[in-house]
PDB file of N, CA and C in Angstrom:
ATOM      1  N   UNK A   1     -53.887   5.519 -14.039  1.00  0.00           N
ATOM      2  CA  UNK A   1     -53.144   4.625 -13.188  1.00  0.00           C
ATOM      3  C   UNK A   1     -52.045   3.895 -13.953  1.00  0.00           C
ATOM      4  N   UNK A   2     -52.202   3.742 -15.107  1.00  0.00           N
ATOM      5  CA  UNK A   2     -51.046   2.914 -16.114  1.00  0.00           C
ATOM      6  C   UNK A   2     -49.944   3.493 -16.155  1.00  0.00           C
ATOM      7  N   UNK A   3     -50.101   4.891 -16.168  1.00  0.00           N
ATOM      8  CA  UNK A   3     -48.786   6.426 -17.135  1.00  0.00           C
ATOM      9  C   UNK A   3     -48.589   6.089 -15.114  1.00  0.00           C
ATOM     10  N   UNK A   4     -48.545   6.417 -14.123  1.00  0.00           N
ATOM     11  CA  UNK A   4     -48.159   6.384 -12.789  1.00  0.00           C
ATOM     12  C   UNK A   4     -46.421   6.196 -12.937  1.00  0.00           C
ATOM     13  N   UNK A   5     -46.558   5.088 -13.335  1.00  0.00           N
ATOM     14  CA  UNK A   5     -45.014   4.718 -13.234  1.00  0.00           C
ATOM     15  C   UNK A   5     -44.152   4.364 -14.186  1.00  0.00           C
ATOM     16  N   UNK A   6     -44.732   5.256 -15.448  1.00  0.00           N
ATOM     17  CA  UNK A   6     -44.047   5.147 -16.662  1.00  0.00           C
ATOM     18  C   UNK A   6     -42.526   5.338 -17.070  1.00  0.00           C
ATOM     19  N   UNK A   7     -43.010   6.862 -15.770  1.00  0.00           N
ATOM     20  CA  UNK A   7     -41.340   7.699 -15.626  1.00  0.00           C
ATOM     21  C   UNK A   7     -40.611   7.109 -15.472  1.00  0.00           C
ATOM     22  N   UNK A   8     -40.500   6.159 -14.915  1.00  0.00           N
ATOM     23  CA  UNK A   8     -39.604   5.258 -14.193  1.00  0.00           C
ATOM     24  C   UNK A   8     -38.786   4.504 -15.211  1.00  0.00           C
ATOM     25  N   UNK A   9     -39.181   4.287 -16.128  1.00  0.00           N
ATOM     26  CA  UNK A   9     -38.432   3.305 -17.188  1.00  0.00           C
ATOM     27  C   UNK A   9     -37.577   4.608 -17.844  1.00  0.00           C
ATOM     28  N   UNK A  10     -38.052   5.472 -18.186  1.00  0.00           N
ATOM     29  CA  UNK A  10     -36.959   6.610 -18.767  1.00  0.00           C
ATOM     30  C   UNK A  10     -35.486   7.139 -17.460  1.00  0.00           C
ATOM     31  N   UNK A  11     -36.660   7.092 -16.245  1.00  0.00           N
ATOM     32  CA  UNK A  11     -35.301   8.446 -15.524  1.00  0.00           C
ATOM     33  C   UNK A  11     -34.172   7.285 -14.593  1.00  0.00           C
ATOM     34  N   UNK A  12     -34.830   5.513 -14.647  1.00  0.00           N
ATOM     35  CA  UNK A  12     -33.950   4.884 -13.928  1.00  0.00           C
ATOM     36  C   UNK A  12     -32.844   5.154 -15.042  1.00  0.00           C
ATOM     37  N   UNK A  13     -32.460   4.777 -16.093  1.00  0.00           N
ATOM     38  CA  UNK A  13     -31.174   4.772 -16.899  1.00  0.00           C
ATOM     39  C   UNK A  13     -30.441   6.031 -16.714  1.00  0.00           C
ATOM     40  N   UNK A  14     -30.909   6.891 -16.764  1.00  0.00           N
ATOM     41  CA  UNK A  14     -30.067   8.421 -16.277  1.00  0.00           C
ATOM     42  C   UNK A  14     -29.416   8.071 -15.074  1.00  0.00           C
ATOM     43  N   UNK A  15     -30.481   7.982 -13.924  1.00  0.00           N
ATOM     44  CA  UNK A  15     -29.717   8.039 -12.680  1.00  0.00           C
ATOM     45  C   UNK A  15     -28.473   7.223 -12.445  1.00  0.00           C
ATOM     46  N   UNK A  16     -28.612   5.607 -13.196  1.00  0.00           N
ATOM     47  CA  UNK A  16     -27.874   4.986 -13.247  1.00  0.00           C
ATOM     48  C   UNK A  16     -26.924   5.163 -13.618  1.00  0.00           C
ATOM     49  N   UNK A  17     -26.488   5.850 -14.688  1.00  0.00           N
ATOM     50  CA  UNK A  17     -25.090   6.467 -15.704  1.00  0.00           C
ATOM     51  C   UNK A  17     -24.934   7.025 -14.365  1.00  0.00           C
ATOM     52  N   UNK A  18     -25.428   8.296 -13.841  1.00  0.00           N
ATOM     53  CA  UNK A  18     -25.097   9.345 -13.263  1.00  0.00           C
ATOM     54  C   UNK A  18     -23.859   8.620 -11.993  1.00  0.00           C
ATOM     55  N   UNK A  19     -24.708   7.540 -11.357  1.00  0.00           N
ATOM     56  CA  UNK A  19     -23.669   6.910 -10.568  1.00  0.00           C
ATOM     57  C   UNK A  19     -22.755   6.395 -10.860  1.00  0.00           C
ATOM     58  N   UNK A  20     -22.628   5.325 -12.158  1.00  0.00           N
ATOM     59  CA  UNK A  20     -21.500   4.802 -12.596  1.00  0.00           C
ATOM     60  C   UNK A  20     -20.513   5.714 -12.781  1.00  0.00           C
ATOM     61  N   UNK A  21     -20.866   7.065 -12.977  1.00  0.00           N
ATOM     62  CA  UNK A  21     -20.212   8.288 -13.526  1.00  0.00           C
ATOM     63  C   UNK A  21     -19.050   8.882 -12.260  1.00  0.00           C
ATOM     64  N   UNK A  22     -20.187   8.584 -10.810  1.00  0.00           N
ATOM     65  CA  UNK A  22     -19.702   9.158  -9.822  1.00  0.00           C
ATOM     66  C   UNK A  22     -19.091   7.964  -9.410  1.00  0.00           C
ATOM     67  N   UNK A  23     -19.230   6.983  -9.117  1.00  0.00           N
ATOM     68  CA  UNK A  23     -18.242   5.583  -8.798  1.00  0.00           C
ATOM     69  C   UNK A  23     -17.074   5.797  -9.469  1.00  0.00           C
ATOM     70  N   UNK A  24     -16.695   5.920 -10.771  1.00  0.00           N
ATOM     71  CA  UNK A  24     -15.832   6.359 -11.308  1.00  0.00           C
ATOM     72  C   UNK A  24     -15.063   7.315 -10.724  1.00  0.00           C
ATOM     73  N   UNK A  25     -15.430   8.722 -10.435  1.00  0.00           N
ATOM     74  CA  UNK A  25     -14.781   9.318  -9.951  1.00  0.00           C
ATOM     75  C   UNK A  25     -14.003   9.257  -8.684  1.00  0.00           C
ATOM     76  N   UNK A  26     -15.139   8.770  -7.734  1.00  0.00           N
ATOM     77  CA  UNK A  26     -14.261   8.110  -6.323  1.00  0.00           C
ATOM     78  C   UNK A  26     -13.295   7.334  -6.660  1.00  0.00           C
ATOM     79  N   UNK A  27     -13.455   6.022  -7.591  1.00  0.00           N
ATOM     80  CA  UNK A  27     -12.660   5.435  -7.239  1.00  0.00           C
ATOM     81  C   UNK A  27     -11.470   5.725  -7.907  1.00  0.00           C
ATOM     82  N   UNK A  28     -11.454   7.000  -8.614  1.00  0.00           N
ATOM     83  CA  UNK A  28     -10.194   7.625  -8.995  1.00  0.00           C
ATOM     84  C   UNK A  28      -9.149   8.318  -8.552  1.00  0.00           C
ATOM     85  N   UNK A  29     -10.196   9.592  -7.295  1.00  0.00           N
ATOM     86  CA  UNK A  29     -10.068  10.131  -6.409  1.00  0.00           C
ATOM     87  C   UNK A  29      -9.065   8.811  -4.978  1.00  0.00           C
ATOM     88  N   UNK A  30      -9.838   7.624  -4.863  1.00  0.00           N
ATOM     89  CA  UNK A  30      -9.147   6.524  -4.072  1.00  0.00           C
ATOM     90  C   UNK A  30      -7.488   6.406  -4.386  1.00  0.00           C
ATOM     91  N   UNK A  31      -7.732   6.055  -5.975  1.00  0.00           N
ATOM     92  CA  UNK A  31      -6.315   5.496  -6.555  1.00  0.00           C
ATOM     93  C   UNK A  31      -4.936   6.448  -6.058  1.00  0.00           C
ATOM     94  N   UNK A  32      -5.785   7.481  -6.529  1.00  0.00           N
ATOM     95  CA  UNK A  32      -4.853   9.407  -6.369  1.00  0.00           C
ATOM     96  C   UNK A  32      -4.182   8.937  -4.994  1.00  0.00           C
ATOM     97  N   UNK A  33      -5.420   8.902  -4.035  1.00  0.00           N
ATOM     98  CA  UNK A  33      -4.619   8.984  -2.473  1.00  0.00           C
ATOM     99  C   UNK A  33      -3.866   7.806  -2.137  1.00  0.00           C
ATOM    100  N   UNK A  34      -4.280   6.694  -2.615  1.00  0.00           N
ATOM    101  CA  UNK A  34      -3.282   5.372  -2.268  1.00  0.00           C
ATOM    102  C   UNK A  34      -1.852   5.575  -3.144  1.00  0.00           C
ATOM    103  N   UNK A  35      -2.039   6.232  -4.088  1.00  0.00           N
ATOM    104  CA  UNK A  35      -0.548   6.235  -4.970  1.00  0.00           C
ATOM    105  C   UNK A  35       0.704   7.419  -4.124  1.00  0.00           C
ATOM    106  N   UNK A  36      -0.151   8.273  -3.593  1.00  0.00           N
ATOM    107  CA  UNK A  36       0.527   9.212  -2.555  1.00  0.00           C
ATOM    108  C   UNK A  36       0.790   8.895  -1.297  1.00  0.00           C
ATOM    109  N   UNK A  37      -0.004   8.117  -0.549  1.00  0.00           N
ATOM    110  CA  UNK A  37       0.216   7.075   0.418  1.00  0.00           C
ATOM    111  C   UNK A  37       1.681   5.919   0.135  1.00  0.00           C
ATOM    112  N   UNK A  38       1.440   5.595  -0.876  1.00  0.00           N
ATOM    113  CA  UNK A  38       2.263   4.977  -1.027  1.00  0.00           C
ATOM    114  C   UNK A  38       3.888   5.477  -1.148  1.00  0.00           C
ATOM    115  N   UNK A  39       3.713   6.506  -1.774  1.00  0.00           N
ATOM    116  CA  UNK A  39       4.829   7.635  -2.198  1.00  0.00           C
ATOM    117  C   UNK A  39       5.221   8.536  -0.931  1.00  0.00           C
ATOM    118  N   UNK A  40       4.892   8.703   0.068  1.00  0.00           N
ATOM    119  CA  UNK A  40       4.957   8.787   1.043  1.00  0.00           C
ATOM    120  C   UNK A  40       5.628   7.788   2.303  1.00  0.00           C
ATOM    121  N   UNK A  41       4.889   6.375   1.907  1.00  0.00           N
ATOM    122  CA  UNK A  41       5.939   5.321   3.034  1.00  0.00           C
ATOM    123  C   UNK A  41       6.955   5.135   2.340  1.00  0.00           C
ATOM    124  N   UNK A  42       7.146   4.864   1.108  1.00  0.00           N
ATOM    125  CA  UNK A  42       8.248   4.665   0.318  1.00  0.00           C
ATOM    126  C   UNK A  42       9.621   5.648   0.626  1.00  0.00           C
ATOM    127  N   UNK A  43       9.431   6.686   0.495  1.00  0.00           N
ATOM    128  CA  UNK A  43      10.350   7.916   1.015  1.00  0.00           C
ATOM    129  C   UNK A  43      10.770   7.981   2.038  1.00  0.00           C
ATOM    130  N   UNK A  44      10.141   7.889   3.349  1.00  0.00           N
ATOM    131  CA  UNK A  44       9.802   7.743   4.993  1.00  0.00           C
ATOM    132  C   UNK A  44      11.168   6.222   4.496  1.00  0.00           C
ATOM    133  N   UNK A  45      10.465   5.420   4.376  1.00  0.00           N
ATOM    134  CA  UNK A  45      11.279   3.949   4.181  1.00  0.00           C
ATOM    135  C   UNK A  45      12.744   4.146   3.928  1.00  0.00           C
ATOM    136  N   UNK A  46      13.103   4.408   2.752  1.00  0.00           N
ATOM    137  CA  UNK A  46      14.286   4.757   2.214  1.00  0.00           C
ATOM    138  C   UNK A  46      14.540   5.775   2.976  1.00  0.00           C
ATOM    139  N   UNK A  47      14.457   6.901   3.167  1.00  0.00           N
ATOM    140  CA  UNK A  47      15.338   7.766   4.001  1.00  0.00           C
ATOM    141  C   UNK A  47      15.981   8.723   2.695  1.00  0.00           C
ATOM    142  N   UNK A  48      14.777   9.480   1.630  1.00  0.00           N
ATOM    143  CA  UNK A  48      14.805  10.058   1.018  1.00  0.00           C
ATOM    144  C   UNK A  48      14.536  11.358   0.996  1.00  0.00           C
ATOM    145  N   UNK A  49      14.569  11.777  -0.307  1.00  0.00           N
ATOM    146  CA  UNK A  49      14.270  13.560   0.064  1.00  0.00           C
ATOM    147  C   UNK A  49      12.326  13.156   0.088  1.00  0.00           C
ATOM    148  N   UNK A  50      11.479  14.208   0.434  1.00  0.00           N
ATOM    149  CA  UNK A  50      10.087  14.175  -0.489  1.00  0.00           C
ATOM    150  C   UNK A  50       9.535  14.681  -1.159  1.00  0.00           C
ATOM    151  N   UNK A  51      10.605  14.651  -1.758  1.00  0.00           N
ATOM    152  CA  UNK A  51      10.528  15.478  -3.286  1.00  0.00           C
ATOM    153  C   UNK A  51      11.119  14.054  -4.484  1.00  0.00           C
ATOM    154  N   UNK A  52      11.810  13.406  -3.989  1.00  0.00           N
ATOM    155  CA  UNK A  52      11.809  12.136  -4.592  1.00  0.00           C
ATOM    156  C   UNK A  52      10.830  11.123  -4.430  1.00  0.00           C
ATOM    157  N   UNK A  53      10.629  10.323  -5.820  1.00  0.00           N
ATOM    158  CA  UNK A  53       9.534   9.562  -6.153  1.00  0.00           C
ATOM    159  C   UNK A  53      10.306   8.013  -6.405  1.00  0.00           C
ATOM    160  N   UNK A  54      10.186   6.957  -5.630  1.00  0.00           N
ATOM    161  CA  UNK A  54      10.188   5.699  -5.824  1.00  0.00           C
ATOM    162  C   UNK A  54       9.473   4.673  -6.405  1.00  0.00           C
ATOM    163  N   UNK A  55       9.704   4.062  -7.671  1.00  0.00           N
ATOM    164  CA  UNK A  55       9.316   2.857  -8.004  1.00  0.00           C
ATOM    165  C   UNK A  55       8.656   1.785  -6.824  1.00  0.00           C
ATOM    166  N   UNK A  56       7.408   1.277  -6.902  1.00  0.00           N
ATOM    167  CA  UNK A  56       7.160  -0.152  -6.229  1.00  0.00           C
ATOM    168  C   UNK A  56       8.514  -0.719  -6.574  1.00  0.00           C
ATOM    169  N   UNK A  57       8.772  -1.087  -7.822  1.00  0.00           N
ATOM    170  CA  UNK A  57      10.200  -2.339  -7.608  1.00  0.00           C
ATOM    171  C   UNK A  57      11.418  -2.070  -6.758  1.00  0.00           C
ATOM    172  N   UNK A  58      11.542  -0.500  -6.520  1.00  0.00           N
ATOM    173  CA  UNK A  58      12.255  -0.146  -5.432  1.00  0.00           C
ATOM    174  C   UNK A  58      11.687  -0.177  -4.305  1.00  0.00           C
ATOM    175  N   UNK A  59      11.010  -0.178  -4.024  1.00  0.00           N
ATOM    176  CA  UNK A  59      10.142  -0.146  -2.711  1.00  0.00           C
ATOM    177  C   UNK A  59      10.355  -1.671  -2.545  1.00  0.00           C
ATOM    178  N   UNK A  60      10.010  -2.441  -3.320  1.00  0.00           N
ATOM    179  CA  UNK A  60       9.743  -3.567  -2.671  1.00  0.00           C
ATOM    180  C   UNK A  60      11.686  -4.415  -3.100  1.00  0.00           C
ATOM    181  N   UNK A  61      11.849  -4.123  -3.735  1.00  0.00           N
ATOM    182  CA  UNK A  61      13.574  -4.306  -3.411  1.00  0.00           C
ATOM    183  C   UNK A  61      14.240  -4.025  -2.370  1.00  0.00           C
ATOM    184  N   UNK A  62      13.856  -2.339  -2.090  1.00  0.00           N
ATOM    185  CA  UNK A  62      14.166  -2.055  -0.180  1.00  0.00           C
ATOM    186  C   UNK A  62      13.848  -2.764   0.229  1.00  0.00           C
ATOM    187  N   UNK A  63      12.544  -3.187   0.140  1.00  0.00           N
ATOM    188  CA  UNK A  63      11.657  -4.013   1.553  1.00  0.00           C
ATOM    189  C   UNK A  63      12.560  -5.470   2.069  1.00  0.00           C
ATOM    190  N   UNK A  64      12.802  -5.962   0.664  1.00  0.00           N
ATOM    191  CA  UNK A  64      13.318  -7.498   0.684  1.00  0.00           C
ATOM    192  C   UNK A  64      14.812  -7.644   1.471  1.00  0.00           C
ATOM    193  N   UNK A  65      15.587  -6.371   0.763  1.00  0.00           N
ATOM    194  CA  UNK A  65      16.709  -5.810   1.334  1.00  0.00           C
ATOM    195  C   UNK A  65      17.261  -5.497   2.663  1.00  0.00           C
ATOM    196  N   UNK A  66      16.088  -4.891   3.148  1.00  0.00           N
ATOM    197  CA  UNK A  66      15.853  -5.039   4.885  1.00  0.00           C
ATOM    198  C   UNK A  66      15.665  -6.188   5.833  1.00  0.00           C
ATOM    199  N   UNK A  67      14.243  -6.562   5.039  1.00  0.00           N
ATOM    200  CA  UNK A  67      14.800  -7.934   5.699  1.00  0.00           C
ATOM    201  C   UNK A  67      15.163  -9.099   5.450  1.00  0.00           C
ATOM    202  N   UNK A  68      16.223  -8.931   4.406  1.00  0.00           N
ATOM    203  CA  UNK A  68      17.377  -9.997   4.645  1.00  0.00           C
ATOM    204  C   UNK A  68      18.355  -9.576   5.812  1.00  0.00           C
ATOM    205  N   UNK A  69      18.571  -8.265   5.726  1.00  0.00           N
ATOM    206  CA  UNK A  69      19.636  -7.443   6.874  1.00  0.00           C
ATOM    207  C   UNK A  69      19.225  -7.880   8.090  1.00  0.00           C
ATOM    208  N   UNK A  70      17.698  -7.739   8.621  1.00  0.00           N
ATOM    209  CA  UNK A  70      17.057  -7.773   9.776  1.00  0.00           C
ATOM    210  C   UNK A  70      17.558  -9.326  10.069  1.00  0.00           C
ATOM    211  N   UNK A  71      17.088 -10.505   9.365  1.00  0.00           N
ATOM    212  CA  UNK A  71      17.599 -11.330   9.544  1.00  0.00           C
ATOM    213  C   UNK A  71      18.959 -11.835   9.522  1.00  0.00           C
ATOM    214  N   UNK A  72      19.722 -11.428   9.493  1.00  0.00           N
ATOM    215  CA  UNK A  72      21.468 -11.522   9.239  1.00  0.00           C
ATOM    216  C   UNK A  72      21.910 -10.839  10.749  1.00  0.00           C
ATOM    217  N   UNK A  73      21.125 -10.087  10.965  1.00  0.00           N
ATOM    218  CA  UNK A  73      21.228  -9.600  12.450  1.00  0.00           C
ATOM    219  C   UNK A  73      21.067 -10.231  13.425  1.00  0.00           C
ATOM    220  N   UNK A  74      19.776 -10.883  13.225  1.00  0.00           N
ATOM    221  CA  UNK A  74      18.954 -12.136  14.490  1.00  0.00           C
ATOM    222  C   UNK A  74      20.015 -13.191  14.560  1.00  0.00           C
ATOM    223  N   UNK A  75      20.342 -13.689  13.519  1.00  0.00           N
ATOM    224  CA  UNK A  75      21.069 -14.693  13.591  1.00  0.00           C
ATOM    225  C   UNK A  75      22.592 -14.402  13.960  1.00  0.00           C
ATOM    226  N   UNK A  76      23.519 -13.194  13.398  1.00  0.00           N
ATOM    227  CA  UNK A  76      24.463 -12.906  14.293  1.00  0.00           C
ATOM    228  C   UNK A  76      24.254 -12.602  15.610  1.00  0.00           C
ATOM    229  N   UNK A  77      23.170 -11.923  16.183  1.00  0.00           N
ATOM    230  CA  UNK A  77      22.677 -12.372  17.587  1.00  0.00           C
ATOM    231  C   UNK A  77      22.581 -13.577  18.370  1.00  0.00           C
ATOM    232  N   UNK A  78      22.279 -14.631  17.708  1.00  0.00           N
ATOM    233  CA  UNK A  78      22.303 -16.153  18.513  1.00  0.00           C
ATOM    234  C   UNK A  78      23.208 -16.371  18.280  1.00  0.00           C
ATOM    235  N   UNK A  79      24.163 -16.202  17.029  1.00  0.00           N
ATOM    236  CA  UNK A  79      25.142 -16.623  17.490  1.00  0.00           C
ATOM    237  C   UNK A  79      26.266 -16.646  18.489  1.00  0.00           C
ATOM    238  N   UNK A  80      26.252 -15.273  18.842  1.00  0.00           N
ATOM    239  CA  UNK A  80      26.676 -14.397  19.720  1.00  0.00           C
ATOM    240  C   UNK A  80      26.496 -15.040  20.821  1.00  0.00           C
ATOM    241  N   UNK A  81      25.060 -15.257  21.203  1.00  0.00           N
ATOM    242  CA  UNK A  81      24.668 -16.001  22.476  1.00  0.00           C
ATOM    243  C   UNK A  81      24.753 -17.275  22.599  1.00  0.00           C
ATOM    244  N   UNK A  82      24.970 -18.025  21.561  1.00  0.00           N
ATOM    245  CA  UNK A  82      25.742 -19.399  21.753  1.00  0.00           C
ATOM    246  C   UNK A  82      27.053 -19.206  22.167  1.00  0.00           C
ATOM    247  N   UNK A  83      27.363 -18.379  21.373  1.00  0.00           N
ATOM    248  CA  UNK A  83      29.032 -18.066  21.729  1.00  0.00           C
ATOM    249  C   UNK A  83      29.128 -18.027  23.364  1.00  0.00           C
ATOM    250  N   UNK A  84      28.558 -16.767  23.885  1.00  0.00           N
ATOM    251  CA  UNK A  84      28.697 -16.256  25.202  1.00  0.00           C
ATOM    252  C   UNK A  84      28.351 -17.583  26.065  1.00  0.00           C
ATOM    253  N   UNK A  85      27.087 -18.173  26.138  1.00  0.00           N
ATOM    254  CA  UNK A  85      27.293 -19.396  26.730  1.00  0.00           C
ATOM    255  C   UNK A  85      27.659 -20.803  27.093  1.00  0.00           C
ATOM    256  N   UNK A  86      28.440 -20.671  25.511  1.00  0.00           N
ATOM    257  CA  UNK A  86      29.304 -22.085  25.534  1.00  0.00           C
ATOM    258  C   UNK A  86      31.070 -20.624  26.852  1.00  0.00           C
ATOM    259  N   UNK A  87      31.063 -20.181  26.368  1.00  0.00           N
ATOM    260  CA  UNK A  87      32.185 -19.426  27.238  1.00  0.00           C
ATOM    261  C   UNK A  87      31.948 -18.935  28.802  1.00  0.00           C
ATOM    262  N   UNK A  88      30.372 -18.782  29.182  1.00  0.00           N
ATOM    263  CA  UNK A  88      30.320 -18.914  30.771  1.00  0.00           C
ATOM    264  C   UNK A  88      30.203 -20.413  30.735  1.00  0.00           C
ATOM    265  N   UNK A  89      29.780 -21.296  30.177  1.00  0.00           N
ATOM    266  CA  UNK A  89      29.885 -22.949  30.425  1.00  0.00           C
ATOM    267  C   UNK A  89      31.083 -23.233  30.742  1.00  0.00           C
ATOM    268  N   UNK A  90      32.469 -22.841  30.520  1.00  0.00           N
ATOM    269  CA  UNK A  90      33.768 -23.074  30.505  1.00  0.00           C
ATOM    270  C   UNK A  90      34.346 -22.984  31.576  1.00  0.00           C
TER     271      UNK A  90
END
């Protein structure tokens, strides 16, 4: 009855590596697909070939780039519409 569960102190440390081993790999396998994911909106974004590869600092330089534009838009829009209704006010 003592030896019963002896095994146990030897084969838990194996199994354990074995997973850290495989955690590892997923979460490598993860990185792989988020870096292609990423390389993917990035391209789509810019309006590139996809065969070209973008920097995050480009990516996120586009990003900032846009919307400053987006906003430069909104606001030439109200202005617009202030405009137009100070001119039907008239």
């Amino acid at each position: 009855m003592k030896n019963d569960g002896s095994w146990t102190k030897f084969i838990t440390p194996i199994l354990v590596t074995i997973v850290i081993f495989m955690l590892g790999t997923i979460i490598t396998q993860v990185n792989r697909i988020d870096e292609k994911l990423f390389h993917h909106l990035a391209n789509d974004e810019i309006h590139m070939p996809r065969s070209l590869y973008v920097s995050k600092a480009e990516f996120d330089m586009q990003s900032r780039f846009i919307e400053k534009e987006n906003d430069r838009i909104i606001k030439a829009i109200d202005e617009l519409r202030k405009d137009l209704k100070k001119g039907a006010a008239q």
